[in-house]
Protein backbone atom coordinates (compact mmCIF):
# COMPACT_ATOMS: atom_id res chain seq x y z
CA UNK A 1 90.17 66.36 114.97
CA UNK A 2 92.26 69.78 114.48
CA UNK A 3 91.06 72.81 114.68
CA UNK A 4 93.52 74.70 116.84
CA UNK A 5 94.94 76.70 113.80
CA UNK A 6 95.83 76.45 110.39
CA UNK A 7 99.33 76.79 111.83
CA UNK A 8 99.23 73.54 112.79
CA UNK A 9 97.95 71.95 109.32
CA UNK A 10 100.60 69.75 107.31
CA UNK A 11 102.84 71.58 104.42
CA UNK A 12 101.45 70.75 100.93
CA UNK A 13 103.22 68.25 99.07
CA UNK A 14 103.78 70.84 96.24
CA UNK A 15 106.12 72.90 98.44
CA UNK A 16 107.33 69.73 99.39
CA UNK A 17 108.07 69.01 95.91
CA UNK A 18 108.82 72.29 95.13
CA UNK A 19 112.31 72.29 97.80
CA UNK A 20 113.36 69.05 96.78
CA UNK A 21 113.56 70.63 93.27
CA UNK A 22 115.42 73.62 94.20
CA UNK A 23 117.85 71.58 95.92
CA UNK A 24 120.70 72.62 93.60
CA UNK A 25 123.21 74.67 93.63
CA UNK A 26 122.52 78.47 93.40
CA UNK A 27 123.68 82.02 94.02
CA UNK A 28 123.42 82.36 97.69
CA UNK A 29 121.17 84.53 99.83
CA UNK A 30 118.62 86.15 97.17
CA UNK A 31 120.42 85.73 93.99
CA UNK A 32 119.32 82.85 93.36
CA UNK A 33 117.03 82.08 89.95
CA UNK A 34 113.89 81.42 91.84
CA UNK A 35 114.42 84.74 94.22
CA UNK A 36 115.36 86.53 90.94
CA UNK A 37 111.79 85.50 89.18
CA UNK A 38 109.33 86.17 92.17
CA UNK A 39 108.79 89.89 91.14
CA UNK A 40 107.53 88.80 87.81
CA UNK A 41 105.26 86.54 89.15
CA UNK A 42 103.64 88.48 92.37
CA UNK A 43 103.40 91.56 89.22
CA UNK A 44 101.19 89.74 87.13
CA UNK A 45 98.73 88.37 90.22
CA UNK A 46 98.54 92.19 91.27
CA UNK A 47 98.09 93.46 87.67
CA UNK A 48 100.74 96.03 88.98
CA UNK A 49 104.72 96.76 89.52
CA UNK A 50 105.87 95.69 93.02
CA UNK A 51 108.94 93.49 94.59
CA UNK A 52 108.54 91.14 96.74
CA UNK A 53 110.99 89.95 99.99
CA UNK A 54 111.06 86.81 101.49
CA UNK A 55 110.54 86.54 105.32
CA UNK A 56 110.01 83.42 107.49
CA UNK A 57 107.44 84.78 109.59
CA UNK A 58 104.47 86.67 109.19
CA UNK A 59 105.98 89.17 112.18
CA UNK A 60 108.84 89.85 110.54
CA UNK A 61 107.24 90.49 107.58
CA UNK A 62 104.50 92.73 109.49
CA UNK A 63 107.72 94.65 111.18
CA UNK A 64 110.15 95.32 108.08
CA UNK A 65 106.97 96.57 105.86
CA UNK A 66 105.96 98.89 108.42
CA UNK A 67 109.80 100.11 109.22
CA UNK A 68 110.32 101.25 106.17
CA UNK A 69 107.33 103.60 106.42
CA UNK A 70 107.54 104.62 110.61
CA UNK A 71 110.61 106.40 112.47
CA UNK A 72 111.60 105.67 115.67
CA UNK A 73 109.92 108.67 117.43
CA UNK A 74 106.30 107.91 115.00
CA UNK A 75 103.49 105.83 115.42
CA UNK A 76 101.14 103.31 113.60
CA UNK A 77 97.31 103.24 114.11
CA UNK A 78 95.71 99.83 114.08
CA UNK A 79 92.86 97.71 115.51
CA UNK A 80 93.43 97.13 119.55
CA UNK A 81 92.81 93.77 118.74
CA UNK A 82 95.61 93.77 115.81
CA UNK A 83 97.73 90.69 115.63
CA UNK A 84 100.75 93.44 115.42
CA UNK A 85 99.39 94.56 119.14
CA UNK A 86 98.34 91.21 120.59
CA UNK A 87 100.39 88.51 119.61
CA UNK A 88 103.98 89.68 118.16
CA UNK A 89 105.35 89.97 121.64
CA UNK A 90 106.56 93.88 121.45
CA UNK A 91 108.40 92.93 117.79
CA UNK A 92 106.97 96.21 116.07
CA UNK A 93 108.38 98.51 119.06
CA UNK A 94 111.84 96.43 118.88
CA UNK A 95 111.87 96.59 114.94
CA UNK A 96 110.90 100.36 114.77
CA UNK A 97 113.29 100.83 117.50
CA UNK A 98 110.77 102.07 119.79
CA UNK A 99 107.92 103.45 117.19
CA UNK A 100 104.61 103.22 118.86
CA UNK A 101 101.27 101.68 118.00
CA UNK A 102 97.85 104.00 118.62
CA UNK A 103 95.17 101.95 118.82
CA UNK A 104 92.09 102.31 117.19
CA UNK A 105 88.59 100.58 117.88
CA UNK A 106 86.08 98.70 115.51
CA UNK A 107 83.80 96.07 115.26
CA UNK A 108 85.25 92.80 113.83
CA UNK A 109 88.82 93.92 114.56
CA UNK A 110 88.06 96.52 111.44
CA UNK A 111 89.36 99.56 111.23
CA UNK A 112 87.16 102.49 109.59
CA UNK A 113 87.92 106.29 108.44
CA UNK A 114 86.06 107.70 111.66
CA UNK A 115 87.51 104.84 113.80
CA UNK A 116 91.01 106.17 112.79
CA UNK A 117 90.12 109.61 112.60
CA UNK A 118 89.56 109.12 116.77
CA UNK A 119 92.66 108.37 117.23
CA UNK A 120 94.57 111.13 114.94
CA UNK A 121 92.26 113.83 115.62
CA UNK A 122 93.19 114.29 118.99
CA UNK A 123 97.33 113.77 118.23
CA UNK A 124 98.64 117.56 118.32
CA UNK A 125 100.64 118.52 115.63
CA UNK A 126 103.48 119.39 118.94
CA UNK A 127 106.97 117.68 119.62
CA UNK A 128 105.59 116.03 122.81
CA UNK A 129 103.51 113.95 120.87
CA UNK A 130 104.19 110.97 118.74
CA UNK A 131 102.71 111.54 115.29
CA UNK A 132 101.38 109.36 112.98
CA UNK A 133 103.32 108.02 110.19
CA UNK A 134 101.17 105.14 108.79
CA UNK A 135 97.98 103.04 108.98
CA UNK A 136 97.73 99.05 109.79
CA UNK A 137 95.23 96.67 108.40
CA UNK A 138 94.65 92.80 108.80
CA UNK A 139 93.12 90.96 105.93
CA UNK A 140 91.11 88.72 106.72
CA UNK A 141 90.82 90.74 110.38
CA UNK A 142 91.99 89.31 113.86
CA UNK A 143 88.08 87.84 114.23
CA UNK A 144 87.88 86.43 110.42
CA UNK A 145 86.25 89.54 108.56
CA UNK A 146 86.85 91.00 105.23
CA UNK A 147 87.41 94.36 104.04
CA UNK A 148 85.87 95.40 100.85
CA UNK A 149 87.37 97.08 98.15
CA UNK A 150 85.33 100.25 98.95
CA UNK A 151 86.58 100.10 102.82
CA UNK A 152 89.82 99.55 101.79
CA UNK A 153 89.83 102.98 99.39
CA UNK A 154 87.93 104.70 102.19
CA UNK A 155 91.25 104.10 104.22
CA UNK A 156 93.56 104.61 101.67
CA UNK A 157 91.81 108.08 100.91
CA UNK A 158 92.17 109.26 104.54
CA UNK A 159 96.03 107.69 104.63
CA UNK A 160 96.65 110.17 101.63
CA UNK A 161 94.54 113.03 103.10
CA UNK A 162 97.09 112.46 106.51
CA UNK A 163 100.05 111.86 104.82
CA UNK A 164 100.40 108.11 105.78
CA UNK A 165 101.20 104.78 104.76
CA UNK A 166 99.21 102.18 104.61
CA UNK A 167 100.06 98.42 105.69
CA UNK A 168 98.03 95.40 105.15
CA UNK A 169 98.94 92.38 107.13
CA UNK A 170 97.75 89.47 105.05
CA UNK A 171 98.37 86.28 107.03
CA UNK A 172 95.28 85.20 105.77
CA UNK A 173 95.66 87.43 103.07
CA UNK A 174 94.22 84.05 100.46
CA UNK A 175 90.77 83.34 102.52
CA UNK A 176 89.90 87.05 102.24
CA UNK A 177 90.28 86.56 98.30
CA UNK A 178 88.50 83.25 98.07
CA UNK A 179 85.64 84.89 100.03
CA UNK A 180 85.39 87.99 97.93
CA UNK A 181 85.80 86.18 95.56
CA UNK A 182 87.58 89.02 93.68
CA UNK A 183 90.83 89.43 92.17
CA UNK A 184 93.70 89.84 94.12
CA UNK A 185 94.64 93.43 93.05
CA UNK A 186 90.90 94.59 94.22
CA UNK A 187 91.21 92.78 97.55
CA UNK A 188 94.62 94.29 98.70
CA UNK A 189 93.42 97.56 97.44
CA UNK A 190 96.01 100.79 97.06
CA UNK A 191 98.00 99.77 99.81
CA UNK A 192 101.98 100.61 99.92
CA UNK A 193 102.96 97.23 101.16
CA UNK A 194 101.22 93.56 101.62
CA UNK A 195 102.30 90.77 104.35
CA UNK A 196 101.40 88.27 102.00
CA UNK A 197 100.84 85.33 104.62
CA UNK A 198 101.49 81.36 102.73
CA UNK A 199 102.26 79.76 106.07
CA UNK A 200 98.80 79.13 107.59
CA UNK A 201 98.08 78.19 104.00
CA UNK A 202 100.05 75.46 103.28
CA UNK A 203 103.57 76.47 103.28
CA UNK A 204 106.01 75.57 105.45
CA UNK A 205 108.17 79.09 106.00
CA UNK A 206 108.26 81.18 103.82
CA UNK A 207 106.13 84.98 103.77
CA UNK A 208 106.34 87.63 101.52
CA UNK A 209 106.37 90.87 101.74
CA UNK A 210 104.94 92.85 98.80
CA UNK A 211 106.24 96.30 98.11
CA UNK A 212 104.22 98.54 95.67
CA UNK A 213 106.72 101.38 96.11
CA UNK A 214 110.65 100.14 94.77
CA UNK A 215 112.02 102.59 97.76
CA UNK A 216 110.63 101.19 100.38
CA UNK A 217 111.81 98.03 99.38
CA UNK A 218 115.08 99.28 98.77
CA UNK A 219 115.36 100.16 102.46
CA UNK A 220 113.70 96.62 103.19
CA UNK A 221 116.45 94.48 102.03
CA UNK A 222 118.70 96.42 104.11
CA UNK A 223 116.60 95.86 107.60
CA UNK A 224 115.85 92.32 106.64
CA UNK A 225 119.96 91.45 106.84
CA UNK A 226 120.19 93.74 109.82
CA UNK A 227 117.29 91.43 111.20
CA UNK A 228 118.93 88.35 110.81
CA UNK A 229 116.10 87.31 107.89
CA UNK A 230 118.48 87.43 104.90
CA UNK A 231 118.49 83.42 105.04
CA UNK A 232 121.57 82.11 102.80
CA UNK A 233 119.45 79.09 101.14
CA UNK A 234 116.65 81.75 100.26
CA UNK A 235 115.94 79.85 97.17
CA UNK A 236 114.13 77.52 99.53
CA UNK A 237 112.03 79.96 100.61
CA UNK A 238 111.75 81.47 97.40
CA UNK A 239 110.46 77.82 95.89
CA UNK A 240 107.31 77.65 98.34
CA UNK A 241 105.95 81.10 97.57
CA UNK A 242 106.46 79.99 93.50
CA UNK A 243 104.42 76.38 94.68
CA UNK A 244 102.14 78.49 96.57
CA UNK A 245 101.38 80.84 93.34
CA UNK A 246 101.85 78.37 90.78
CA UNK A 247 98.38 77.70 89.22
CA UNK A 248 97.06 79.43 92.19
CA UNK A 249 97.85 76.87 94.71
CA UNK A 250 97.00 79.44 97.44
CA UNK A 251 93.69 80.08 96.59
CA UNK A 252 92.61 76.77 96.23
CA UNK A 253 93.32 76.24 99.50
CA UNK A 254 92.03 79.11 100.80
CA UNK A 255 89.08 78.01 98.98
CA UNK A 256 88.81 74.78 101.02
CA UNK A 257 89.19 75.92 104.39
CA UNK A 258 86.53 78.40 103.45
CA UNK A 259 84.23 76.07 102.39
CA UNK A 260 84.98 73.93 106.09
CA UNK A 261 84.35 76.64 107.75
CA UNK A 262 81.44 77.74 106.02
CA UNK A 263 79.56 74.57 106.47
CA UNK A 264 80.34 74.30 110.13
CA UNK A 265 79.01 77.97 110.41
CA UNK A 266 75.63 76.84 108.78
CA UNK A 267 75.43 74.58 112.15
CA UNK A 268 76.35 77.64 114.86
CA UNK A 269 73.14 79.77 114.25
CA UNK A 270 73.09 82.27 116.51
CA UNK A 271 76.25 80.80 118.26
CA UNK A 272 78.34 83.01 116.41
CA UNK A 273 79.96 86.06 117.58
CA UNK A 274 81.11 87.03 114.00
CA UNK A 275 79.63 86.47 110.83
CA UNK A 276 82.46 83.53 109.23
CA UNK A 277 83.97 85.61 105.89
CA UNK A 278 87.65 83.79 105.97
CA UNK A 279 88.20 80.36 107.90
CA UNK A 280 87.84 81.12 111.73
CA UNK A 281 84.58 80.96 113.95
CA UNK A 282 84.40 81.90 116.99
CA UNK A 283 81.17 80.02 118.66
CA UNK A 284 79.51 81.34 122.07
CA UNK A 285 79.71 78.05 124.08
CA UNK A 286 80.05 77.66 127.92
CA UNK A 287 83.05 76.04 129.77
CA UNK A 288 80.94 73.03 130.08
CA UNK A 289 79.80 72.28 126.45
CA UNK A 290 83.08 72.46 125.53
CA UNK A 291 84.38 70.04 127.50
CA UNK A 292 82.07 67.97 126.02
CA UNK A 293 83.29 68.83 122.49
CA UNK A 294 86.71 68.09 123.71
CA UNK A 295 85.49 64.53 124.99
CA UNK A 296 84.56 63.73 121.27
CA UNK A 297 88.15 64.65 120.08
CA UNK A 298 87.83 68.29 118.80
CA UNK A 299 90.90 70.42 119.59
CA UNK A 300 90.33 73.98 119.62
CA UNK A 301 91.19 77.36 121.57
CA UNK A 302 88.89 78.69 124.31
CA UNK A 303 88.28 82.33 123.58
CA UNK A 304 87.72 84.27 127.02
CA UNK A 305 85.28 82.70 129.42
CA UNK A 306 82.40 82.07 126.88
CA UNK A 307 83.44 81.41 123.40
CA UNK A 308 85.66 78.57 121.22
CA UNK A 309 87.51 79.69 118.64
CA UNK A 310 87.69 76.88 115.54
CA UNK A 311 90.13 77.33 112.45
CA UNK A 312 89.70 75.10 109.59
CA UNK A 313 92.79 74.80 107.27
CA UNK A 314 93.47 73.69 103.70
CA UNK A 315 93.63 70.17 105.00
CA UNK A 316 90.37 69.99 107.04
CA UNK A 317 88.68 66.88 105.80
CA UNK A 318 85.47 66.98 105.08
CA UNK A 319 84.21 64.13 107.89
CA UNK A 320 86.23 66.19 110.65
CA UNK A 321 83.89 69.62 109.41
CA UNK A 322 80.58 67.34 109.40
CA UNK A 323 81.40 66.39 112.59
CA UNK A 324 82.48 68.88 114.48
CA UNK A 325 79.10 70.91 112.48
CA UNK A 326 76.72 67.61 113.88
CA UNK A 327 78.49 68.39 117.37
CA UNK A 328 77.63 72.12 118.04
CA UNK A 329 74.13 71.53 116.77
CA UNK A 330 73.74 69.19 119.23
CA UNK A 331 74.83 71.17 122.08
């Protein structure tokens, strides 16, 4: 029973479908007719103009948006906890060819106007220093929280106050949605670019990044060859984000490993460390109960010395959520 990550869940059999299909010839690289129609698509979900780049990872994608915003010698504030910080292995330094990241603190790896404000406040406006250039956010956060709209334009007002950009890294950009419960455009907010994450929800490669300013993306599609992400057979990539958005695939799923989560959260009570807004839980548990949730076939992460983290995916079934719910009530 699997709840290591939604990494590990099984590719949809629309983007299954959806690659046989495109298995045609086409215009290499991004010409291609599917590549050529994403913008139209990804404009209408966001109710705005944007263009949107294929990636096959959600670190590249996380990398190239925030290049085209950060020098070299600047920096980007985000969470200490911030996938970006944590878990790309160094990628944003190597990408921003050396750019650094200032980290900020906040509960629910959330980042807040006075959060960010600690860290820029004391950044001298001096040489010596590395200055700011832009502002990172995950949604759904590192720890499975939401920002609302209102947090979101709280940020975006200080970005503009500060003169930054403002990144969103969206790997589980669908489970925030299908929590709020909102449209998509009110969800991502006024940021300048989106890591729009499909892999964890259902997809098999593909990411996009979504560019609300036609510059930046400009200089995107120049750092993606230069990256090695310009894939020749991009029309493969560019059929699983159409599957994924085609009558909003994504957020059905999202919507299902939501609603796992959510009903083995109803079980936790007070075993949760954070309240469960997306499709992660992380459950207060000692070293010895689980073991004994291991011994009834649960896979999972440990999270430090006291904690499990669970991840339900758009494949959970329903009997492995009971159980695994049954289980940690009857620790």
């Amino acid at each position: 029973m699997q709840f290591l990550s939604d990494n590990a869940a099984s590719v949809h059999p629309a983007v299954w479908d959806a690659m046989r299909a495109a298995d045609s010839p086409d215009s290499p690289y991004d010409g291609d007719t599917l590549s050529a129609s994403l913008d139209e698509k990804v404009n209408a979900l966001f109710e705005r103009e944007c263009t949107v780049l294929w990636v096959a990872t959600g670190t590249a994608a996380n990398c190239l948006a925030l290049a085209t915003m950060v020098p070299p010698h600047g920096g980007v504030v985000c969470h200490e906890e911030a996938h970006i910080e944590m878990d790309e292995c160094g990628a944003p330094g190597f990408y921003l060819h050396g750019a650094k990241l200032l980290l900020a603190k906040g509960e629910g790896a959330k980042l807040d106007p006075d959060s960010i404000r600690a860290v820029l406040d004391p950044i001298r406006d001096d040489v010596h220093q590395v200055q700011p250039h832009a502002i990172s956010i995950t949604q759904a956060s590192e720890y499975g929280r939401t920002y609302r709209p209102d947090e979101v334009a709280a940020i975006r007002s200080l970005a503009d106050e500060r003169g930054l950009g403002l990144h969103m890294d969206g790997a589980r950009f669908g489970n925030a949605v299908a929590f709020l419960d909102l449209p998509a455009r009110e969800v991502a907010g006024g940021v300048d670019a989106l890591s729009f994450g499909f892999v964890k929800n259902g997809a098999m490669s593909a990411e996009a990044i979504v560019f609300f300013d036609e510059q930046a993306a400009d200089v995107a599609r120049y750092r993606r060859k230069r990256a090695g992400h310009l894939q020749s057979k991009g029309r493969y990539l560019a059929a699983q984000i159409h599957a994924m958005l085609d009558g909003d695939l994504w957020l059905a799923n999202a919507r299902a490993a939501n609603a796992a989560a959510a009903e083995i959260a109803a079980a936790c009570g007070e075993r949760l460390n954070h309240p469960v807004e997306a499709n992660e839980l992380f459950v207060r548990c000692t070293a010895g109960e689980r073991e004994a949730l291991r011994a009834q076939g649960f896979e999972f992460y440990d999270w430090a010395s006291d904690a499990a983290r669970f991840v339900t995916a758009w494949n959970t079934r329903e009997e492995d959520a009971s159980a695994l719910a049954k289980a940690i009530k009857a620790l």
